[in-house]
PDB file of N, CA and C in Angstrom:
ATOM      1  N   UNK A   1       7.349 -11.420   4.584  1.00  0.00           N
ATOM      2  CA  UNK A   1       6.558 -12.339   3.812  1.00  0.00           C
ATOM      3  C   UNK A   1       6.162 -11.651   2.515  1.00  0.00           C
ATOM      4  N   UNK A   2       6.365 -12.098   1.434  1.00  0.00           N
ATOM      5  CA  UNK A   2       6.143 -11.725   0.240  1.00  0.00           C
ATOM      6  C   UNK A   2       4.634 -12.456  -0.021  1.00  0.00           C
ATOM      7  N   UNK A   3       3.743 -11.450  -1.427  1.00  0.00           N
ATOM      8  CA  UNK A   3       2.732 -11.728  -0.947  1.00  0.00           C
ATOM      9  C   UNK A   3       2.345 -10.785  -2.320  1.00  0.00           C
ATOM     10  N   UNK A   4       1.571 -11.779  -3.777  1.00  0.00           N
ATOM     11  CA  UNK A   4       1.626 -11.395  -4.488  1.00  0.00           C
ATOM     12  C   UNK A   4       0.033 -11.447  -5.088  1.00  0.00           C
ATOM     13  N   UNK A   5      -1.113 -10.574  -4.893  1.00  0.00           N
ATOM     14  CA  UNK A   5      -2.041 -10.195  -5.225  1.00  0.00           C
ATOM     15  C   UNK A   5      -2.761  -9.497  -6.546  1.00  0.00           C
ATOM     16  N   UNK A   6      -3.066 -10.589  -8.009  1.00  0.00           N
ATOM     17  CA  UNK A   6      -3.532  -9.743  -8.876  1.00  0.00           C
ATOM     18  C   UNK A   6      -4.897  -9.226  -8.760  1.00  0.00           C
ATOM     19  N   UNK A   7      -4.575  -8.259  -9.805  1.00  0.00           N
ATOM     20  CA  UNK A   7      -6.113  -7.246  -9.439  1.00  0.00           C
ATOM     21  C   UNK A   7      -6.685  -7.847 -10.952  1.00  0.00           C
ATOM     22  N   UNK A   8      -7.508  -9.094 -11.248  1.00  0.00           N
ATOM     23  CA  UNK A   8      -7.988  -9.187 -12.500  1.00  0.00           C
ATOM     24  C   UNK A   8      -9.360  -8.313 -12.757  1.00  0.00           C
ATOM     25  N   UNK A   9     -10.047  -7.895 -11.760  1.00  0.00           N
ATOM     26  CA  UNK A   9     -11.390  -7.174 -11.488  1.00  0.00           C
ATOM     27  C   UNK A   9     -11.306  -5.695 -11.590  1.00  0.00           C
ATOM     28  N   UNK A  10     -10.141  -5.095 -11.760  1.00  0.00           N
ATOM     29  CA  UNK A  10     -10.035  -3.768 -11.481  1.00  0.00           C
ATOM     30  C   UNK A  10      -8.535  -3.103 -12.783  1.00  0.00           C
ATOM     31  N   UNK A  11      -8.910  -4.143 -14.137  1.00  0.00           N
ATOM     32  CA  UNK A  11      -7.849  -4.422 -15.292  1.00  0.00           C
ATOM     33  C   UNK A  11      -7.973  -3.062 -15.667  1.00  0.00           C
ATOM     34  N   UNK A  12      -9.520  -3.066 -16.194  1.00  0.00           N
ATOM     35  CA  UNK A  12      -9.809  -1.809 -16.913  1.00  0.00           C
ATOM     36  C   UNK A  12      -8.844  -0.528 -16.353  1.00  0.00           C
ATOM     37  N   UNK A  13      -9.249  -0.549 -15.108  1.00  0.00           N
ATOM     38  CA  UNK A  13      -8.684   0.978 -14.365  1.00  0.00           C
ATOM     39  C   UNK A  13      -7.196   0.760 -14.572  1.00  0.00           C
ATOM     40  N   UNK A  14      -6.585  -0.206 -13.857  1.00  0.00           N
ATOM     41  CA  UNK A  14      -5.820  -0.373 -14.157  1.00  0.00           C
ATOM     42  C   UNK A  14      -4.745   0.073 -15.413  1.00  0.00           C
ATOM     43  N   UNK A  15      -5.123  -0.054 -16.584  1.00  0.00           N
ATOM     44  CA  UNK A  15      -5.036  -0.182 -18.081  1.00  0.00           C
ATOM     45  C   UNK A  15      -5.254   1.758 -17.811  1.00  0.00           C
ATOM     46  N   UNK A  16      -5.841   2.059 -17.463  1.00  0.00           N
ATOM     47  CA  UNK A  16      -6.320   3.652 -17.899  1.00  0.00           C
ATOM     48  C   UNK A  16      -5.711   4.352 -16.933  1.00  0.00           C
ATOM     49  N   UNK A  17      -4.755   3.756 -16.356  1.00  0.00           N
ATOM     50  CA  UNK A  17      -3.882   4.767 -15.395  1.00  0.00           C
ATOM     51  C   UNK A  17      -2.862   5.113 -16.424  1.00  0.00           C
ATOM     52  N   UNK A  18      -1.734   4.823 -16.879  1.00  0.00           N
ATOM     53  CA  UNK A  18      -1.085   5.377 -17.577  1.00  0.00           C
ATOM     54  C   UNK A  18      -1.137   5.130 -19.157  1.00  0.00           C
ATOM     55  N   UNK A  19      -0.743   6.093 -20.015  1.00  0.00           N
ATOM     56  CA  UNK A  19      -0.913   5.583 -21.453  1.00  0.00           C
ATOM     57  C   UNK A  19       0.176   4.807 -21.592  1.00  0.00           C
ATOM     58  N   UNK A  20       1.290   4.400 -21.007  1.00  0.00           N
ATOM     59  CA  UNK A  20       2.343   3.284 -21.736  1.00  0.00           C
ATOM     60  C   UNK A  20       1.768   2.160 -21.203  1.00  0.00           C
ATOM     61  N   UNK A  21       0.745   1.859 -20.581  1.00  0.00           N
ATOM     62  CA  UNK A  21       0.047   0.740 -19.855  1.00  0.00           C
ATOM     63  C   UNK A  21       1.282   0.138 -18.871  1.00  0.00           C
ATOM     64  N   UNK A  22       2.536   0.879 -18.469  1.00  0.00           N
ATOM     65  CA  UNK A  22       2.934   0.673 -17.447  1.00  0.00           C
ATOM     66  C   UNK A  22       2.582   1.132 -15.945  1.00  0.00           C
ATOM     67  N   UNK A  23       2.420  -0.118 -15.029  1.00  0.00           N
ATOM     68  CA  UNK A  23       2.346   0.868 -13.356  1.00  0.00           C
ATOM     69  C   UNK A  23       2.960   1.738 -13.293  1.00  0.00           C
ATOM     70  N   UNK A  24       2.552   2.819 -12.569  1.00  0.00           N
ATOM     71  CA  UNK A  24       3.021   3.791 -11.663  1.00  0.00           C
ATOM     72  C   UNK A  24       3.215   3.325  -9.847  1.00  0.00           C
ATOM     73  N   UNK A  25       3.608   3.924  -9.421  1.00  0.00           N
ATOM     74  CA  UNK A  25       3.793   4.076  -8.307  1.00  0.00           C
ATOM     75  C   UNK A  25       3.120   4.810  -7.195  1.00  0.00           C
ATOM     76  N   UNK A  26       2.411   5.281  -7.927  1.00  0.00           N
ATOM     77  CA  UNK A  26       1.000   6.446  -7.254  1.00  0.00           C
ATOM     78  C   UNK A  26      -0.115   6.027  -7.764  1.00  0.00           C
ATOM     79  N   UNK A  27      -0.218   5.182  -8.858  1.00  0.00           N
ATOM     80  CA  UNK A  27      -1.557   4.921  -9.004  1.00  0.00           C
ATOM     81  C   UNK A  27      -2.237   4.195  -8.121  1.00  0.00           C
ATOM     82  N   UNK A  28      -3.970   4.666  -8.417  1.00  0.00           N
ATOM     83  CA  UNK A  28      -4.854   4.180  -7.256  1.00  0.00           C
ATOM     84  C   UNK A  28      -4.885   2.771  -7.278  1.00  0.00           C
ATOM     85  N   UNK A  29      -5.207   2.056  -8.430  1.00  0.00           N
ATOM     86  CA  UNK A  29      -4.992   0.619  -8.346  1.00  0.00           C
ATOM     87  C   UNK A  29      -3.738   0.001  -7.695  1.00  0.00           C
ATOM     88  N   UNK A  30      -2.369   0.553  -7.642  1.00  0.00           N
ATOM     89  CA  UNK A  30      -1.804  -0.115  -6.612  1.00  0.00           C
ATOM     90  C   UNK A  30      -1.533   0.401  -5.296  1.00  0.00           C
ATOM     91  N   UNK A  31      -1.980   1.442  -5.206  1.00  0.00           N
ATOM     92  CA  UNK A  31      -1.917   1.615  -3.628  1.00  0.00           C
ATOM     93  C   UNK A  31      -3.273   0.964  -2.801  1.00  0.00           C
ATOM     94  N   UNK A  32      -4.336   1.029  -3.673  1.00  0.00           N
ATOM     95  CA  UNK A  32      -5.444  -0.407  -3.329  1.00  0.00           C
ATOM     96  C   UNK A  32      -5.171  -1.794  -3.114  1.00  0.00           C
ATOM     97  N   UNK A  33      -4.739  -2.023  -4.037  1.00  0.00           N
ATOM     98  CA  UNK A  33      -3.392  -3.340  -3.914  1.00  0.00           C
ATOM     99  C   UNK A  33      -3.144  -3.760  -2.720  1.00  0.00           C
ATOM    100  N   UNK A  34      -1.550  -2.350  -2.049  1.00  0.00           N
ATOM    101  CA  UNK A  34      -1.129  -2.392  -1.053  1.00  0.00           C
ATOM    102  C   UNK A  34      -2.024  -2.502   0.146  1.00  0.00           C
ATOM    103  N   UNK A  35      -2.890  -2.024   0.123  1.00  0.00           N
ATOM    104  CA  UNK A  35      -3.937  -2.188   1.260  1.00  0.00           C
ATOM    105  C   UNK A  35      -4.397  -2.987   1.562  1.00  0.00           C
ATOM    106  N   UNK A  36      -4.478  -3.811   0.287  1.00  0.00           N
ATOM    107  CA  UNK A  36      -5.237  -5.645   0.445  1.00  0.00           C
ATOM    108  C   UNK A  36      -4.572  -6.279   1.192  1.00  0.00           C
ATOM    109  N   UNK A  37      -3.125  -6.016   0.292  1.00  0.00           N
ATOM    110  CA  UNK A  37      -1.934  -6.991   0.664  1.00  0.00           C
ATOM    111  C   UNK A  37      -1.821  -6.693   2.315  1.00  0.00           C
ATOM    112  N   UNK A  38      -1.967  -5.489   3.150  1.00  0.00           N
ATOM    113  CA  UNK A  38      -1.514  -5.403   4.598  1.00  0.00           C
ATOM    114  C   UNK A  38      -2.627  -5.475   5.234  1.00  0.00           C
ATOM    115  N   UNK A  39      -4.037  -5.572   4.602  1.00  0.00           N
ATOM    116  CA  UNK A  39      -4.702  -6.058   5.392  1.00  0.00           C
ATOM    117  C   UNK A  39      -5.204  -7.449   5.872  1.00  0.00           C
ATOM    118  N   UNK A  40      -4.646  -8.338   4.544  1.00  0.00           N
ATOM    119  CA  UNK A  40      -4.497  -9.887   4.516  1.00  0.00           C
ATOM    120  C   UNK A  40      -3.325  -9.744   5.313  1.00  0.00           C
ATOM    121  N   UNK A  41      -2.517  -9.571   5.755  1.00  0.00           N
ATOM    122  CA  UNK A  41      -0.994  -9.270   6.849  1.00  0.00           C
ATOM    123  C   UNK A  41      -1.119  -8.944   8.202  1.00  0.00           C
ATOM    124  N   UNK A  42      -2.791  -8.594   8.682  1.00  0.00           N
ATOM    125  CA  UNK A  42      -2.777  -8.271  10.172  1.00  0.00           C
ATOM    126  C   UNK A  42      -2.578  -6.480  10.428  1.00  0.00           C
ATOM    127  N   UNK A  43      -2.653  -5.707   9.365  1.00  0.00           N
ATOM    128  CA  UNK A  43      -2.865  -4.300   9.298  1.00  0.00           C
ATOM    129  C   UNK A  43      -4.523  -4.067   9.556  1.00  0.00           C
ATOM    130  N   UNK A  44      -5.063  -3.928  11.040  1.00  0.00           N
ATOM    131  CA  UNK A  44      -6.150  -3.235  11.331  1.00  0.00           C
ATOM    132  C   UNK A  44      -6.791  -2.144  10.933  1.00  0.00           C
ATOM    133  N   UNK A  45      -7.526  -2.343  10.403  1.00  0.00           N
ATOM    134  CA  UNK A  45      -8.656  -1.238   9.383  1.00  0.00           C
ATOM    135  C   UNK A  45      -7.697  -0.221   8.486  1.00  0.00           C
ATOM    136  N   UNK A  46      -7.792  -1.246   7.670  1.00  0.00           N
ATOM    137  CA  UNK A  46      -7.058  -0.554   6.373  1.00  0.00           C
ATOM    138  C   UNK A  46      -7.480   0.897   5.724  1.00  0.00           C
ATOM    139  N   UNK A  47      -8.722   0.813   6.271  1.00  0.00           N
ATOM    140  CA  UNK A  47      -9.651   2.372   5.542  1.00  0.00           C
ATOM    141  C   UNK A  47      -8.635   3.655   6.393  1.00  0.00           C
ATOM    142  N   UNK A  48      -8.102   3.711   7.261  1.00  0.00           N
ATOM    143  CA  UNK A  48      -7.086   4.419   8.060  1.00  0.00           C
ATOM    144  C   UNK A  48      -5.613   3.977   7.577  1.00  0.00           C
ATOM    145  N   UNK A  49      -5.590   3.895   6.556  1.00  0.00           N
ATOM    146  CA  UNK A  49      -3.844   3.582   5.867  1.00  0.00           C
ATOM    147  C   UNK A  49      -3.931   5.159   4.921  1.00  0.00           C
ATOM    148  N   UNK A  50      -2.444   5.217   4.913  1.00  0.00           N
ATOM    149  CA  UNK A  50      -2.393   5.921   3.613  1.00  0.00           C
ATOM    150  C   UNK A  50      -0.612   5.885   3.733  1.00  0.00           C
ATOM    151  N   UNK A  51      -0.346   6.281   2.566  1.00  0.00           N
ATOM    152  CA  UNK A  51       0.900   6.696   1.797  1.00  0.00           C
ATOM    153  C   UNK A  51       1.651   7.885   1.600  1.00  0.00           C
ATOM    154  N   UNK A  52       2.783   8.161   2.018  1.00  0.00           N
ATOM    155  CA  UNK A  52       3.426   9.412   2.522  1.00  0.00           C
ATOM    156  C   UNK A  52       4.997   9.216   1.665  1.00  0.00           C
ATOM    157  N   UNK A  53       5.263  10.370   0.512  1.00  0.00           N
ATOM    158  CA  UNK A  53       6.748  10.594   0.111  1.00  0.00           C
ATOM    159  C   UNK A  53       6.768   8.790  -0.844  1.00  0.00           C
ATOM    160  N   UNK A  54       6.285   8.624  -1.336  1.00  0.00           N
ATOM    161  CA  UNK A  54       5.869   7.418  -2.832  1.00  0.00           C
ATOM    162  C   UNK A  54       6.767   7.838  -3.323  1.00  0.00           C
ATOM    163  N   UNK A  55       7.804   7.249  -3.864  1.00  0.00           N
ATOM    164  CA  UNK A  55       9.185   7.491  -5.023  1.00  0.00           C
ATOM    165  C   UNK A  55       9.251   6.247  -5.638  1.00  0.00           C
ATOM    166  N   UNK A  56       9.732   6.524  -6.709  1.00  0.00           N
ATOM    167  CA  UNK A  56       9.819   5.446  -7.912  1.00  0.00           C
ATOM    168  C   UNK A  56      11.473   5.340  -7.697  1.00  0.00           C
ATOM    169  N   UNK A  57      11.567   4.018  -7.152  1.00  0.00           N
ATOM    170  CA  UNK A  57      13.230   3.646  -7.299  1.00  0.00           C
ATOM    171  C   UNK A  57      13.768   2.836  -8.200  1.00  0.00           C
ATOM    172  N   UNK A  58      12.897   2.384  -9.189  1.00  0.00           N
ATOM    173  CA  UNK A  58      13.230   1.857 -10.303  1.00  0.00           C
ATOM    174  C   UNK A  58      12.142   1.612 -11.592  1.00  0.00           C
ATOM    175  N   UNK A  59      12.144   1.441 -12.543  1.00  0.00           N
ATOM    176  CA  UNK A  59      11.310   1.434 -13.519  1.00  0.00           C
ATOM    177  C   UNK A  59      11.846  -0.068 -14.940  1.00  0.00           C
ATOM    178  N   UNK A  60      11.168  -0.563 -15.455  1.00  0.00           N
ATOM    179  CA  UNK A  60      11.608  -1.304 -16.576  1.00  0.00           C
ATOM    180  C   UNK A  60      10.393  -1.308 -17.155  1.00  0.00           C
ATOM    181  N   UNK A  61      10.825  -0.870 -18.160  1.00  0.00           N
ATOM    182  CA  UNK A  61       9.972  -0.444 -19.396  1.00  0.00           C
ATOM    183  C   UNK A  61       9.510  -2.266 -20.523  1.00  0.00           C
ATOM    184  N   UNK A  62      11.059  -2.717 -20.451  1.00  0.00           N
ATOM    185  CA  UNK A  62      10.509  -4.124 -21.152  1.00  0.00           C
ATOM    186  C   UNK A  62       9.927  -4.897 -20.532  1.00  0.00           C
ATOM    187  N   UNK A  63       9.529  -5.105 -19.026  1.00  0.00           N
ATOM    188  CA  UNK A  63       9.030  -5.668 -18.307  1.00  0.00           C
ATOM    189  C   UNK A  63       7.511  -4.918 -17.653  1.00  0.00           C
ATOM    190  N   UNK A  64       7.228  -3.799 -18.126  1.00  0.00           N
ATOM    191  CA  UNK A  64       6.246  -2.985 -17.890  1.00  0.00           C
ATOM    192  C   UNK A  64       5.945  -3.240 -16.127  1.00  0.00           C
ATOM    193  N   UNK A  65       6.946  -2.657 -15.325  1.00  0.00           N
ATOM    194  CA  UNK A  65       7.132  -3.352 -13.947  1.00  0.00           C
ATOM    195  C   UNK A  65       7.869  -1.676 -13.617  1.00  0.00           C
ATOM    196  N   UNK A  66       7.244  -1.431 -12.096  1.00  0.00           N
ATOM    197  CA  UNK A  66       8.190  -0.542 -11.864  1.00  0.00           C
ATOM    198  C   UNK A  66       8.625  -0.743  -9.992  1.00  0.00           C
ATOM    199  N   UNK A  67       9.647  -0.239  -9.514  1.00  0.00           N
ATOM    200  CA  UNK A  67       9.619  -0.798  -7.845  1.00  0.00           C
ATOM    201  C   UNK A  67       9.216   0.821  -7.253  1.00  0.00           C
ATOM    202  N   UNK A  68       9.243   0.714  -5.774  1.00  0.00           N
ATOM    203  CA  UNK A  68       8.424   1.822  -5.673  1.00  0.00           C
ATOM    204  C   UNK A  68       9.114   1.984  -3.780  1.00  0.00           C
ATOM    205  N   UNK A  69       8.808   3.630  -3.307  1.00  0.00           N
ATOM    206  CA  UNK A  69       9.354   3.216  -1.781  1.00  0.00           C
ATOM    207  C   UNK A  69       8.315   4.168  -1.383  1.00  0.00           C
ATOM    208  N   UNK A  70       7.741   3.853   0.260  1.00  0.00           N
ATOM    209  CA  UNK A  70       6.863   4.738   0.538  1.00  0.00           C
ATOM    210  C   UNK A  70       6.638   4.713   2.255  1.00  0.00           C
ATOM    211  N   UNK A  71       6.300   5.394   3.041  1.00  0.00           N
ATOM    212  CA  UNK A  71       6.232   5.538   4.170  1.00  0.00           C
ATOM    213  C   UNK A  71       4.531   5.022   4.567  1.00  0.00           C
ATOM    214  N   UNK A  72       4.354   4.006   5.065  1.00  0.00           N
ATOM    215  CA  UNK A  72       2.595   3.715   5.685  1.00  0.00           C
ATOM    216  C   UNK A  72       2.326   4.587   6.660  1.00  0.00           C
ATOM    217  N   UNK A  73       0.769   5.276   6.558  1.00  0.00           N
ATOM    218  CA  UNK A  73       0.654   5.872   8.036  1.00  0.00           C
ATOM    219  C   UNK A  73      -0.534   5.247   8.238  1.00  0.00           C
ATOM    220  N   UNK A  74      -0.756   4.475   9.659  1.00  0.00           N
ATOM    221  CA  UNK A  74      -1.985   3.717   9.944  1.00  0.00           C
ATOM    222  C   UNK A  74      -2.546   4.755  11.045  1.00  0.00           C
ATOM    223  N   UNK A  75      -3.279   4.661  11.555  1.00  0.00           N
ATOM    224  CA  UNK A  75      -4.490   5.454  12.581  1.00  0.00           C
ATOM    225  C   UNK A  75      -4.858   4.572  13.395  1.00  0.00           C
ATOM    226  N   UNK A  76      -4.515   4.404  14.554  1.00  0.00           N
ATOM    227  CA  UNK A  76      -4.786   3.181  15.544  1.00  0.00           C
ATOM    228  C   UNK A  76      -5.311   3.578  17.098  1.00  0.00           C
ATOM    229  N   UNK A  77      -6.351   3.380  17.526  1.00  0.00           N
ATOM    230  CA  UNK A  77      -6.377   4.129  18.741  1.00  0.00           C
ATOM    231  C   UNK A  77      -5.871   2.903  19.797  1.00  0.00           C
ATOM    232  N   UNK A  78      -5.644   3.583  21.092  1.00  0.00           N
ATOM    233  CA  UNK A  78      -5.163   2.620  22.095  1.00  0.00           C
ATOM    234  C   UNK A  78      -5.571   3.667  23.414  1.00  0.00           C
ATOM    235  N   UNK A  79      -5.198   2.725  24.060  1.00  0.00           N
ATOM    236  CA  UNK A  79      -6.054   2.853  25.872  1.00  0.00           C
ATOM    237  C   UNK A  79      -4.471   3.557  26.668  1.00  0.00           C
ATOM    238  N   UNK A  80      -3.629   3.569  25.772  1.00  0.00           N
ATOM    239  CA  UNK A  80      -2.187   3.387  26.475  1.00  0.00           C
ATOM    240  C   UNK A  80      -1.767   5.288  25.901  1.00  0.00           C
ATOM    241  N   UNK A  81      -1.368   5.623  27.001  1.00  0.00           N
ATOM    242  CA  UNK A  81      -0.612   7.116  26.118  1.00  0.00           C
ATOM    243  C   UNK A  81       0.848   7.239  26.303  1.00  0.00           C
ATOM    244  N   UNK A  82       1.595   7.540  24.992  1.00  0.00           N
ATOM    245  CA  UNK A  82       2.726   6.813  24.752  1.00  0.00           C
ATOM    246  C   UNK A  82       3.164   8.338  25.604  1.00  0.00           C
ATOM    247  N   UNK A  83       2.398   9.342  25.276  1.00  0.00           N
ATOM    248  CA  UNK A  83       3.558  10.515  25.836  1.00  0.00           C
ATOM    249  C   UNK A  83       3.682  10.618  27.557  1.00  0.00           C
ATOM    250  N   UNK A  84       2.330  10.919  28.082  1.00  0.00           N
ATOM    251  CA  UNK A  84       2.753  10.698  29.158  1.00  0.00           C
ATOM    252  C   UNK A  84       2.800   9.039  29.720  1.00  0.00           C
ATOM    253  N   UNK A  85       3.017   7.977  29.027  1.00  0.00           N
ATOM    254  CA  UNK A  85       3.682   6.803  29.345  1.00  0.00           C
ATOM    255  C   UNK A  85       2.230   6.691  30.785  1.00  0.00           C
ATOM    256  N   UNK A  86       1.295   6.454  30.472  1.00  0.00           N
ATOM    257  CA  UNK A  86       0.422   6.152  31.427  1.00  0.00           C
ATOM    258  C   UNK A  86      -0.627   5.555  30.408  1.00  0.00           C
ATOM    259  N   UNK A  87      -1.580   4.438  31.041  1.00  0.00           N
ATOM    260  CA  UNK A  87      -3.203   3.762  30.670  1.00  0.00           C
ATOM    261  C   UNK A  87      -4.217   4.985  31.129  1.00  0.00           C
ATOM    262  N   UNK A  88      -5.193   4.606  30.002  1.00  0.00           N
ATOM    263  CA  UNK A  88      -6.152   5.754  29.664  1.00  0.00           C
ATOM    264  C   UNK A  88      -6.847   5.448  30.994  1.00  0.00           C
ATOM    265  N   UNK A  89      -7.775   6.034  31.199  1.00  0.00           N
ATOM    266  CA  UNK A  89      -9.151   5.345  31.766  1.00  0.00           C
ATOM    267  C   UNK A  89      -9.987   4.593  30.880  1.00  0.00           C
ATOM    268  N   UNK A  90     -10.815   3.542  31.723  1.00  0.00           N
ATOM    269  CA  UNK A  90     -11.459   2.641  30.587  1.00  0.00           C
ATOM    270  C   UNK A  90     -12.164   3.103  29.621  1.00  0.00           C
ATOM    271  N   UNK A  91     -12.927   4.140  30.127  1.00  0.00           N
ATOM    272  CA  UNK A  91     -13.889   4.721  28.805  1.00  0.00           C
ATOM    273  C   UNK A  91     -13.057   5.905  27.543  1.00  0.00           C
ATOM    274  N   UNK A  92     -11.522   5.771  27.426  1.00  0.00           N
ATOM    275  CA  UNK A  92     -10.927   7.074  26.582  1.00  0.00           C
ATOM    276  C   UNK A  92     -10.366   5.736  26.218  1.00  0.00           C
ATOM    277  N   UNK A  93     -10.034   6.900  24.552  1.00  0.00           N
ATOM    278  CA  UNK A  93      -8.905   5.777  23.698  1.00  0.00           C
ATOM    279  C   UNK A  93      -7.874   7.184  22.887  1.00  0.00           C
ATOM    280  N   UNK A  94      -7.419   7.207  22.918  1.00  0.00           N
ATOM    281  CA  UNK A  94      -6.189   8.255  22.202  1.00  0.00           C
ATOM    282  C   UNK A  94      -5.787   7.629  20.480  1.00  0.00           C
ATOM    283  N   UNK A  95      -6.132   8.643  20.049  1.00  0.00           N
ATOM    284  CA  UNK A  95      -5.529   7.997  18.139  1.00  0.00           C
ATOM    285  C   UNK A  95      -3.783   8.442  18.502  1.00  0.00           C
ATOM    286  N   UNK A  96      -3.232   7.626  17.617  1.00  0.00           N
ATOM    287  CA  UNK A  96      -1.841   7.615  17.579  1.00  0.00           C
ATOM    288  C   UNK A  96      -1.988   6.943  15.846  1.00  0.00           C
ATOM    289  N   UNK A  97      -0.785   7.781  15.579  1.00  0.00           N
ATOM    290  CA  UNK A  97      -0.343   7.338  14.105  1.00  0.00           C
ATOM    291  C   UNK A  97       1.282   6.493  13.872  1.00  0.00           C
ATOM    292  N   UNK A  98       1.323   5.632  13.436  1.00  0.00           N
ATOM    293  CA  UNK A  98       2.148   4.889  13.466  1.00  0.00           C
ATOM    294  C   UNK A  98       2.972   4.784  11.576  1.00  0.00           C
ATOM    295  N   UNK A  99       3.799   5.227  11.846  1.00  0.00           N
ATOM    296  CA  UNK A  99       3.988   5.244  10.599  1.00  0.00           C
ATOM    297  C   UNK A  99       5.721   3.746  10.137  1.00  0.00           C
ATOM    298  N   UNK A 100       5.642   3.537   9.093  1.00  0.00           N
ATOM    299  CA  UNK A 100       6.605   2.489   9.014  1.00  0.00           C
ATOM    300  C   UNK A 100       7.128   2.401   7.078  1.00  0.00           C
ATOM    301  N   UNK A 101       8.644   1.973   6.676  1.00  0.00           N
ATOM    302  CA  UNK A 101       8.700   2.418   5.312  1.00  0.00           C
ATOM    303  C   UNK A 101       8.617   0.947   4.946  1.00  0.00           C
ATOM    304  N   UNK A 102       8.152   1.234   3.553  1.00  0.00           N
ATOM    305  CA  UNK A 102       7.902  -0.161   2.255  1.00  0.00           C
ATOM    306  C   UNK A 102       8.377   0.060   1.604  1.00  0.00           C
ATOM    307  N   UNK A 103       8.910  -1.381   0.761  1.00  0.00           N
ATOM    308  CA  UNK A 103       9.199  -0.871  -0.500  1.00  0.00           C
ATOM    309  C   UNK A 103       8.220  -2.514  -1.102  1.00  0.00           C
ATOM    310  N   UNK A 104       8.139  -1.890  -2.943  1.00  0.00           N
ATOM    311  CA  UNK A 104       6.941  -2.576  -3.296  1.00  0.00           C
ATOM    312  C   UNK A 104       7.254  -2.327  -4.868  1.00  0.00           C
ATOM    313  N   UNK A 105       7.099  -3.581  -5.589  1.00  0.00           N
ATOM    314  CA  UNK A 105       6.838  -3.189  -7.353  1.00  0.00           C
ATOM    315  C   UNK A 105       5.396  -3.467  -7.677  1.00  0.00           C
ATOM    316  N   UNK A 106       5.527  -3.306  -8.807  1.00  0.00           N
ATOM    317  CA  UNK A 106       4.120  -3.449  -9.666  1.00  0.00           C
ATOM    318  C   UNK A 106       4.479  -3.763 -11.094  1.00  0.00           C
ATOM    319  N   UNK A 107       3.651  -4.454 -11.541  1.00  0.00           N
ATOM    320  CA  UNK A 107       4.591  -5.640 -12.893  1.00  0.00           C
ATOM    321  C   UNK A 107       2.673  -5.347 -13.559  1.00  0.00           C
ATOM    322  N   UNK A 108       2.783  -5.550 -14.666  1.00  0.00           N
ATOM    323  CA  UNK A 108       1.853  -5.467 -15.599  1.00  0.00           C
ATOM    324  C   UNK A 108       1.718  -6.862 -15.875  1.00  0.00           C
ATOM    325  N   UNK A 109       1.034  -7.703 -15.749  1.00  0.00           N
ATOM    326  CA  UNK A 109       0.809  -9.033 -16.336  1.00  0.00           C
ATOM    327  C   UNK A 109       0.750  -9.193 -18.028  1.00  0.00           C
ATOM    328  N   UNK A 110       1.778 -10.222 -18.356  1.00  0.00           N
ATOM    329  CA  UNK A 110       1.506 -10.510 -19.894  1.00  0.00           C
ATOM    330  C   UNK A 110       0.668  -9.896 -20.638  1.00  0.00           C
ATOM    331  N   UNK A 111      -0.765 -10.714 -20.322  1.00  0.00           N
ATOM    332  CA  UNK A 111      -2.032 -10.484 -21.247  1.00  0.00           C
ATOM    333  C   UNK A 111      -1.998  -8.838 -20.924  1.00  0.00           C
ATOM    334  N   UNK A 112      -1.392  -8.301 -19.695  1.00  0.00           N
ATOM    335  CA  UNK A 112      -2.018  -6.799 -19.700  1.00  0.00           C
ATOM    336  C   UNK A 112      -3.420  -6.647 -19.178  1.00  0.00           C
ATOM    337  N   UNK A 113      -3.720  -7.353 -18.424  1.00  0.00           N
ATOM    338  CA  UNK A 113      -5.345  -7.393 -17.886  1.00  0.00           C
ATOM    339  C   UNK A 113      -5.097  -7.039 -16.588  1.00  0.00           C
ATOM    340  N   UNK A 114      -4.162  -7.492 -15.907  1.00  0.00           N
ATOM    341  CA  UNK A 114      -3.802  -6.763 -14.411  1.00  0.00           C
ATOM    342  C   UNK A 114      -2.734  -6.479 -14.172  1.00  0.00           C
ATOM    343  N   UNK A 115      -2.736  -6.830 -12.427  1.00  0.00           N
ATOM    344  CA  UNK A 115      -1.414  -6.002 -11.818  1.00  0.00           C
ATOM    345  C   UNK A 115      -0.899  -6.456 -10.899  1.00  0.00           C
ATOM    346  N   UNK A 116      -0.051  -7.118 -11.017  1.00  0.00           N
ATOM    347  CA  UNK A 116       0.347  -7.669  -9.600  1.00  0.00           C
ATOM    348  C   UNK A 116       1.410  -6.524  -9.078  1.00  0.00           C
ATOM    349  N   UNK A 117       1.219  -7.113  -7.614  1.00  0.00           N
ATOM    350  CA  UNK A 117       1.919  -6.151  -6.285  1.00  0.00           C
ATOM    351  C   UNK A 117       2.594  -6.594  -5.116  1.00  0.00           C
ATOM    352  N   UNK A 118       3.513  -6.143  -5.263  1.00  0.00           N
ATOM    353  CA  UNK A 118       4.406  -7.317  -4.209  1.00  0.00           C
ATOM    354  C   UNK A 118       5.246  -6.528  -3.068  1.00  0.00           C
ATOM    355  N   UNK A 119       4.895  -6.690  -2.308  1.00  0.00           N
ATOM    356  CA  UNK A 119       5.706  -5.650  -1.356  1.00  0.00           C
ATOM    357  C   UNK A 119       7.024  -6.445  -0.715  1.00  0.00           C
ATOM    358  N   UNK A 120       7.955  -5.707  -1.068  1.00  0.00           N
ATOM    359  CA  UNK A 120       9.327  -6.596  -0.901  1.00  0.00           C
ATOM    360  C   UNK A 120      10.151  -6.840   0.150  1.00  0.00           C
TER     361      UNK A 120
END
């Protein structure tokens, strides 16, 4: 599901991430973005996301847009333990990290006031 979220509230920063006023691919405004976007998607507590090996797989400069690839790592606890393949007891929960790859652009809007983010 594609799923395209501007940041009109967060332009400024936006704007002051790079001097060509093109996205990056590491900047904080769109990896904030991404977080919106997977937590409007059914990604449980987004504050436990992060981003692992971010590469820029494409860039356009006349379109001030760049695409981007990156590995999610979420933090999820569960009652279930995957190693020894057995249920916890009721009162334990085991963190497990789940990790999964994206790929995602970031386009500069016309006016240049935001950012849309689209994970592809």
């Amino acid at each position: 599901m594609k799923k395209i979220l501007p940041i009109a509230l967060l332009s400024l920063t936006a704007l002051a991430c790079s001097e060509s006023n093109q996205p990056k691919c590491t900047d904080e405004i769109v990896k904030t973005t991404l977080k919106e976007i997977l937590a409007n998607n059914g990604t449980p507590d987004t504050s436990a996301v992060s981003f692992e090996g971010i590469t820029t797989t494409g860039k356009d400069e006349e379109f001030r847009m760049c695409e981007c690839a990156a590995n999610v790592v979420t933090e999820v606890y569960s009652k279930y333990d995957i190693v020894a393949d057995t249920l916890l007891n009721a009162d334990e929960e085991q963190r497990q990290e789940r990790r999964f790859p994206i790929t995602y652009k970031a386009q500069l809007t016309d006016d240049g006031e935001s950012i849309n983010v689209e994970i592809l």
